[in-house]
C-alpha atoms as a PDB file:
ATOM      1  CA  UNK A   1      99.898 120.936 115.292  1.00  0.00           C
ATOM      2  CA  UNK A   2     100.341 119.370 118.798  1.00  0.00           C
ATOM      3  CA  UNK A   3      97.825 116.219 120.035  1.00  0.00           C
ATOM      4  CA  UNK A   4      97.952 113.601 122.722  1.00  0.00           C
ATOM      5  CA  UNK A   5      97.819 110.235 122.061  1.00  0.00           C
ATOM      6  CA  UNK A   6      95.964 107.874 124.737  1.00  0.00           C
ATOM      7  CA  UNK A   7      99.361 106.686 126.109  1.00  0.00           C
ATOM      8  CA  UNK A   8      99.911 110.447 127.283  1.00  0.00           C
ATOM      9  CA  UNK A   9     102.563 111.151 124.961  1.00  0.00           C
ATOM     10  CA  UNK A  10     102.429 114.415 122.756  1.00  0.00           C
ATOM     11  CA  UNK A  11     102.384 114.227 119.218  1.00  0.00           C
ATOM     12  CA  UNK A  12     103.490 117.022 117.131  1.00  0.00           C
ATOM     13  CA  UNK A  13     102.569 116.816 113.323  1.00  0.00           C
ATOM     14  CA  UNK A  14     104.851 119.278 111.402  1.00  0.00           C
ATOM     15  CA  UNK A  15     106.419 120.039 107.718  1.00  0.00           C
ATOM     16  CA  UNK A  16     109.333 117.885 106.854  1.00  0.00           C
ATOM     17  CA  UNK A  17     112.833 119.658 106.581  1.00  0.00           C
ATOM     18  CA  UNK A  18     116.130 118.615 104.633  1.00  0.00           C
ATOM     19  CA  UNK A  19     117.757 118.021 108.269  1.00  0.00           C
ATOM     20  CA  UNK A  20     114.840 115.193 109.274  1.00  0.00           C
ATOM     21  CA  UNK A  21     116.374 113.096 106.043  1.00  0.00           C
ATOM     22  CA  UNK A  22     118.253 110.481 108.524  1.00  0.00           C
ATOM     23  CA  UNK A  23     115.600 110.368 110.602  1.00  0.00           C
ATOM     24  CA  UNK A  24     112.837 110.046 108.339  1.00  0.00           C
ATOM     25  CA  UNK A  25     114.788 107.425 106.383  1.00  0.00           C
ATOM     26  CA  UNK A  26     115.303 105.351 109.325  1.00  0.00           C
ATOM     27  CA  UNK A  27     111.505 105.794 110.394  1.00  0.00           C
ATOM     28  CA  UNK A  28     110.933 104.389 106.559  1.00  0.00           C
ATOM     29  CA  UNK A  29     113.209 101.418 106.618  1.00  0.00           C
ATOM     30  CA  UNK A  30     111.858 100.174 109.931  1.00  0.00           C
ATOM     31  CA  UNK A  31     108.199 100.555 108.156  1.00  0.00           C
ATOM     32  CA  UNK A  32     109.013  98.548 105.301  1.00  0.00           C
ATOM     33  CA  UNK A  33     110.339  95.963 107.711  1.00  0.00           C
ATOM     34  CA  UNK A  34     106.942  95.791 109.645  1.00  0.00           C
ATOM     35  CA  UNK A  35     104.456  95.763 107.248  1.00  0.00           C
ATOM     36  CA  UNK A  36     104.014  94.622 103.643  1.00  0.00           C
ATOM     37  CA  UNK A  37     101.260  97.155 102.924  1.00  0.00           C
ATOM     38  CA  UNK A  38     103.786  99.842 101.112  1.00  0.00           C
ATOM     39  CA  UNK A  39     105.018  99.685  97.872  1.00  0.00           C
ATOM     40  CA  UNK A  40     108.573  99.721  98.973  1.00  0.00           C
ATOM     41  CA  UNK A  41     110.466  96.895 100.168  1.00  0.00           C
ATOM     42  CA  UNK A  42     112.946  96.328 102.872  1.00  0.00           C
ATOM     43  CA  UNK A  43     115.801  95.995 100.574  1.00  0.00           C
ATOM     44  CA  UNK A  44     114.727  98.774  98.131  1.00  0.00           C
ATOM     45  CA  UNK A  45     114.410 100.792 101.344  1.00  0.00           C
ATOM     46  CA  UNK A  46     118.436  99.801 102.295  1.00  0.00           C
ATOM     47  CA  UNK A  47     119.438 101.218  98.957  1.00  0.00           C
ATOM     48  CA  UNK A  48     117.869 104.331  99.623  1.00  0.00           C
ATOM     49  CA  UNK A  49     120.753 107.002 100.439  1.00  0.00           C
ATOM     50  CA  UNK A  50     120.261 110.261 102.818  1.00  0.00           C
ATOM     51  CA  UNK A  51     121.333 112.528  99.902  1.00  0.00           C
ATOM     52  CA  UNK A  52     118.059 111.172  98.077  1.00  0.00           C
ATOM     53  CA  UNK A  53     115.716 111.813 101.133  1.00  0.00           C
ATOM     54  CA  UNK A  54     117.135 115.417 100.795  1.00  0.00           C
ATOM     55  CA  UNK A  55     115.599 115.262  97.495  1.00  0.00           C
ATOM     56  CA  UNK A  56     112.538 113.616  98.361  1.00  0.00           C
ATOM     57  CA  UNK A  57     112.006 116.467 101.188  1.00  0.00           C
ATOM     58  CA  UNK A  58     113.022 119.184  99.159  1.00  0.00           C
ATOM     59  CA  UNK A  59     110.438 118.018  96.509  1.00  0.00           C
ATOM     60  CA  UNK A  60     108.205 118.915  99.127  1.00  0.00           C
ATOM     61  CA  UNK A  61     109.574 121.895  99.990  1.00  0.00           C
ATOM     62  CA  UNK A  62     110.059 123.592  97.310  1.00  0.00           C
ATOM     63  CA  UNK A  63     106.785 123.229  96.063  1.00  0.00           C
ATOM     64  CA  UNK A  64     103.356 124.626  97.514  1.00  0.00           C
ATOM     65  CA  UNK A  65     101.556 122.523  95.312  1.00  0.00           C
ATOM     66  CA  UNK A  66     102.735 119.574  97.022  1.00  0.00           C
ATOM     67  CA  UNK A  67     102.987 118.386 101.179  1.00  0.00           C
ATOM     68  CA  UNK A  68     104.819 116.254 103.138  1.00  0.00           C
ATOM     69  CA  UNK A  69     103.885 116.029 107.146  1.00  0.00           C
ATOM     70  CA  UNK A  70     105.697 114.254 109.688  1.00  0.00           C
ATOM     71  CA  UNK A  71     104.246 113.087 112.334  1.00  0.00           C
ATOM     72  CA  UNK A  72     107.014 113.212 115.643  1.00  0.00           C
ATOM     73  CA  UNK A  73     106.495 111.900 119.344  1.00  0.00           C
ATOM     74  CA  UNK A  74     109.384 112.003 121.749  1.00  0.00           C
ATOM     75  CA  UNK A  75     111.034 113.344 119.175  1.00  0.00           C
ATOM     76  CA  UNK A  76     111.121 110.533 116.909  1.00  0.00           C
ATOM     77  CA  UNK A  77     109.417 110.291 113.535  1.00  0.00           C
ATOM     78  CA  UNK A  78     106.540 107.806 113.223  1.00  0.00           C
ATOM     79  CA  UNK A  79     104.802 108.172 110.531  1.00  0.00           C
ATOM     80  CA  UNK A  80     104.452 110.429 107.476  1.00  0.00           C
ATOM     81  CA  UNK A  81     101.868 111.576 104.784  1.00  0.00           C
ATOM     82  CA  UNK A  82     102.339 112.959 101.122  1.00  0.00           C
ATOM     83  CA  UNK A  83     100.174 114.796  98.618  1.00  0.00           C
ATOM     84  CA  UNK A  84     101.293 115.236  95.639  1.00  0.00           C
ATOM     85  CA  UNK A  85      99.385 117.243  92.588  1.00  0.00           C
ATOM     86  CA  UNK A  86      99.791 116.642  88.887  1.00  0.00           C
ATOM     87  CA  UNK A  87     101.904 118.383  86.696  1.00  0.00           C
ATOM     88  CA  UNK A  88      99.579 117.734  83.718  1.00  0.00           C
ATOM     89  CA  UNK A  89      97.274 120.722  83.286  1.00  0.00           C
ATOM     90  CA  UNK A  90      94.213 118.164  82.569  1.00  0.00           C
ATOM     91  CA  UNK A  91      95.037 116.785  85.658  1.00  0.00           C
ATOM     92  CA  UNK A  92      96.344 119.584  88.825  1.00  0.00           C
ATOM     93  CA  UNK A  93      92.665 119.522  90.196  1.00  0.00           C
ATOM     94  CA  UNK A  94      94.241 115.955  91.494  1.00  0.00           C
ATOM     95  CA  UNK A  95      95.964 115.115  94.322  1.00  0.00           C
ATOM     96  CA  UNK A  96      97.568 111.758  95.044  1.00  0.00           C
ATOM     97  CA  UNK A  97      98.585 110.953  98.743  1.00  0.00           C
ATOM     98  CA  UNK A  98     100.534 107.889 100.914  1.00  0.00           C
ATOM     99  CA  UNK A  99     100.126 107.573 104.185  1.00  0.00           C
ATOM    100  CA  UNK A 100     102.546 105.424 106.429  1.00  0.00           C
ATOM    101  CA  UNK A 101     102.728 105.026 110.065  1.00  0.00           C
ATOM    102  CA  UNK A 102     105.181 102.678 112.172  1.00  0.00           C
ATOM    103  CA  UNK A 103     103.433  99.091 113.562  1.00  0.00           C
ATOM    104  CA  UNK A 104     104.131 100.516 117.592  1.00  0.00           C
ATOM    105  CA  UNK A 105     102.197 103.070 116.525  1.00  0.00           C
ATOM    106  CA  UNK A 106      99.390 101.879 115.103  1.00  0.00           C
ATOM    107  CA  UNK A 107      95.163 102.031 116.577  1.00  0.00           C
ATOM    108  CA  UNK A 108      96.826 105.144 118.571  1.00  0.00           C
ATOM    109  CA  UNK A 109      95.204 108.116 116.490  1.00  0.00           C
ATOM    110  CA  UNK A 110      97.990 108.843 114.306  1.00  0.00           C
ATOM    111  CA  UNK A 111      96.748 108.190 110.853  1.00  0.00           C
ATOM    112  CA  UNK A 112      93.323 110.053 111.458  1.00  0.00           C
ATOM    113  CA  UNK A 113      95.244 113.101 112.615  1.00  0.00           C
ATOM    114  CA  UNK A 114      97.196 112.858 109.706  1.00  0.00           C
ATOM    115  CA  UNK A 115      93.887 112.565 108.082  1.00  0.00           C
ATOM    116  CA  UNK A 116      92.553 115.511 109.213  1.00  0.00           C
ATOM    117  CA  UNK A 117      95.677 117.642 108.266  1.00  0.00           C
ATOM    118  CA  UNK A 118      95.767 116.917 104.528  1.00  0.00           C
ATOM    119  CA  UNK A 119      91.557 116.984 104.382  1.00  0.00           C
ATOM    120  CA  UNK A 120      92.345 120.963 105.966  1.00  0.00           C
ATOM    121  CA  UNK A 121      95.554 121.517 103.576  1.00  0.00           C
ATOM    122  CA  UNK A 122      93.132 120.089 100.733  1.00  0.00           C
ATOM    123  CA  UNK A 123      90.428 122.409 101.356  1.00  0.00           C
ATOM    124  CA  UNK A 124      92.781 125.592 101.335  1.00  0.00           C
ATOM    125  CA  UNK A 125      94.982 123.793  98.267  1.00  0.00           C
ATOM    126  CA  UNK A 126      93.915 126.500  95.043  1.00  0.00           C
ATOM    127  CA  UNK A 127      93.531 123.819  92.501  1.00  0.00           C
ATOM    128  CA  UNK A 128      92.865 120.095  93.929  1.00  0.00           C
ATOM    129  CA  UNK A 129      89.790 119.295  94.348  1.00  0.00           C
ATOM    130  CA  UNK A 130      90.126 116.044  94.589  1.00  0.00           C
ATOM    131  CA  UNK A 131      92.314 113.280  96.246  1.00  0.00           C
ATOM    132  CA  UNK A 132      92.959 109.603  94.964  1.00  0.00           C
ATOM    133  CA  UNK A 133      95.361 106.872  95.860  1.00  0.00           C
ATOM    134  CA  UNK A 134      95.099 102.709  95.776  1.00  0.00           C
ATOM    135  CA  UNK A 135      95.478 100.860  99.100  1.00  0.00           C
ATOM    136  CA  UNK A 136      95.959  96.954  99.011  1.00  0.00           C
ATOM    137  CA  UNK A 137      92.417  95.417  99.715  1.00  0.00           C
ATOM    138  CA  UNK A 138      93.653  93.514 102.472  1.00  0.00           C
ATOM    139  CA  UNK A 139      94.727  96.458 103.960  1.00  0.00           C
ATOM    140  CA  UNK A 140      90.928  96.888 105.439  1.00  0.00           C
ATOM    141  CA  UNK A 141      92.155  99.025 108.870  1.00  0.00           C
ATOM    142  CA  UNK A 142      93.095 101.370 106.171  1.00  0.00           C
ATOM    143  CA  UNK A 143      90.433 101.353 104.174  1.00  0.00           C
ATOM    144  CA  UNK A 144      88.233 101.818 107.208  1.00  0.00           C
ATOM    145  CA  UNK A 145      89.980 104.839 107.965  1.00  0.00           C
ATOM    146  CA  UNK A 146      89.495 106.166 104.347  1.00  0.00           C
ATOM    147  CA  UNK A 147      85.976 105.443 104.303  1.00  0.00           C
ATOM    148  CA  UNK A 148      85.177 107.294 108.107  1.00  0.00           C
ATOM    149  CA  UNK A 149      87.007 110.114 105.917  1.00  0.00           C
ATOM    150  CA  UNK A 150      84.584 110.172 102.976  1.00  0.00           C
ATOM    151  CA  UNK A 151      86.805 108.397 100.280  1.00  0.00           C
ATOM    152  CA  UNK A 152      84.922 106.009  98.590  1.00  0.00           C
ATOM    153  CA  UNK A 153      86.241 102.660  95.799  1.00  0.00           C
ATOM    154  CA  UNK A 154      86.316 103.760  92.596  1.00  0.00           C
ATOM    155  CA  UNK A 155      87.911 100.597  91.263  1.00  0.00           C
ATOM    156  CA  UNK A 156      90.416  98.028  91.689  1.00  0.00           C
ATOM    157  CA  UNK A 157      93.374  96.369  89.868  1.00  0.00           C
ATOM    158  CA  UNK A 158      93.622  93.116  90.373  1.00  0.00           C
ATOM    159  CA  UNK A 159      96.603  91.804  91.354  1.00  0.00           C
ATOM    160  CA  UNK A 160      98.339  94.924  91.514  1.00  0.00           C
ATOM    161  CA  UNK A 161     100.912  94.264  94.252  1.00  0.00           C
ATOM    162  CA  UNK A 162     103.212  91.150  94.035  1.00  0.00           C
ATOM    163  CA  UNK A 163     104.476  90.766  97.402  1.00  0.00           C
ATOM    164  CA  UNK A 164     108.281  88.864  98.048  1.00  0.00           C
ATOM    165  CA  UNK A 165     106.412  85.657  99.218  1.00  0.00           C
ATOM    166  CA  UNK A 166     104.934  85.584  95.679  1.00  0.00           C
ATOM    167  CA  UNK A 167     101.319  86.523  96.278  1.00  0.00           C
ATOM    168  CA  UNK A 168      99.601  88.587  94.871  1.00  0.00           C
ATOM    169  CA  UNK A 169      96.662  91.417  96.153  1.00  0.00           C
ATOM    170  CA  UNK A 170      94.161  93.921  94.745  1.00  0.00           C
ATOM    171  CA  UNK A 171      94.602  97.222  94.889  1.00  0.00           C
ATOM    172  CA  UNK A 172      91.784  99.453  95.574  1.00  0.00           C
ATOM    173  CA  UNK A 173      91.141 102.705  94.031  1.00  0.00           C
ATOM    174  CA  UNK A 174      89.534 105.611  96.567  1.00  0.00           C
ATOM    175  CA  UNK A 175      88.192 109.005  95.559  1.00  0.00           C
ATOM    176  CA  UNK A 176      87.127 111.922  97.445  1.00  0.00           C
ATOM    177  CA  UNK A 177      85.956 115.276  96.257  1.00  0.00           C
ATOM    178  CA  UNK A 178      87.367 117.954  98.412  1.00  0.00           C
ATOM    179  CA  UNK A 179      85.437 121.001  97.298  1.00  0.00           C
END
């Protein structure tokens, strides 16, 4: 899918492939340095190896149940967004996604196009029905954005997340039915 984001430049949102593993692991390393709202860490990023984004990717790829979108400007990778559905029988009617987009990047349009892709993928996806995933509660950009989407809190954990500096945050649990 091509876009335009307000600075002019195009954006081109497009399935991941085993060759994008450098670049997409570089894009993720710089994220983890900007922001502490993923899961990963800077240094748990540095010990990630290109062989095992080939792995992540083709866990993608290899499986329709599953998606992984890049999102590319310039032709460099800014941002990302996963779905992945349950193996568990009880469960493949879920889907649990991530979301990550890097800080020079950010309030540009990026994450609600990426948004809109897995909402359309959803709707066409045989099985899920719905999609789930916890966000850290101060994270509340994000949670905006989930909320213009329909996703609604279903719960939180508290204290979830222990963060390097020692704090601690909520997470917060969102839900939306897809069909």
């Amino acid at each position: 899918m091509q876009h335009y984001l307000p600075n002019g430049q195009e954006l081109v949102i497009r399935p991941a492939t085993t060759e994008d593993a450098p670049a997409l692991l570089a894009c993720f390393r710089q994220m983890t340095k900007e922001t502490d709202f993923l899961l990963y860490t800077a240094v748990e990023a540095q010990a990630m190896t290109v062989e095992s984004e080939q792995a992540f990717i083709r866990s993608f790829g290899d499986n329709s149940r599953h998606l992984l979108l890049l999102a590319e400007t310039g032709g460099e990778i800014v941002g990302s967004v996963t779905v992945r559905q349950s193996s568990f029988y009880k469960q493949r009617h879920l889907g649990e996604f991530g979301i990550a987009i890097k800080h020079a990047y950010w309030n540009m349009g990026i994450g609600r196009r990426l948004m809109t892709a897995v909402m359309r993928w959803a709707a066409h996806h045989p099985e899920i029905t719905v999609l789930y995933f916890s966000v850290m509660a101060t994270n509340e950009r994000a949670i905006q954005l989930y909320r213009n989407f329909g996703f609604t809190e279903h719960g939180r954990q508290p204290r979830g997340i222990y963060q390097p500096d020692g704090t601690y945050a909520d997470l917060v649990l969102m839900t939306r039915y897809v069909k």
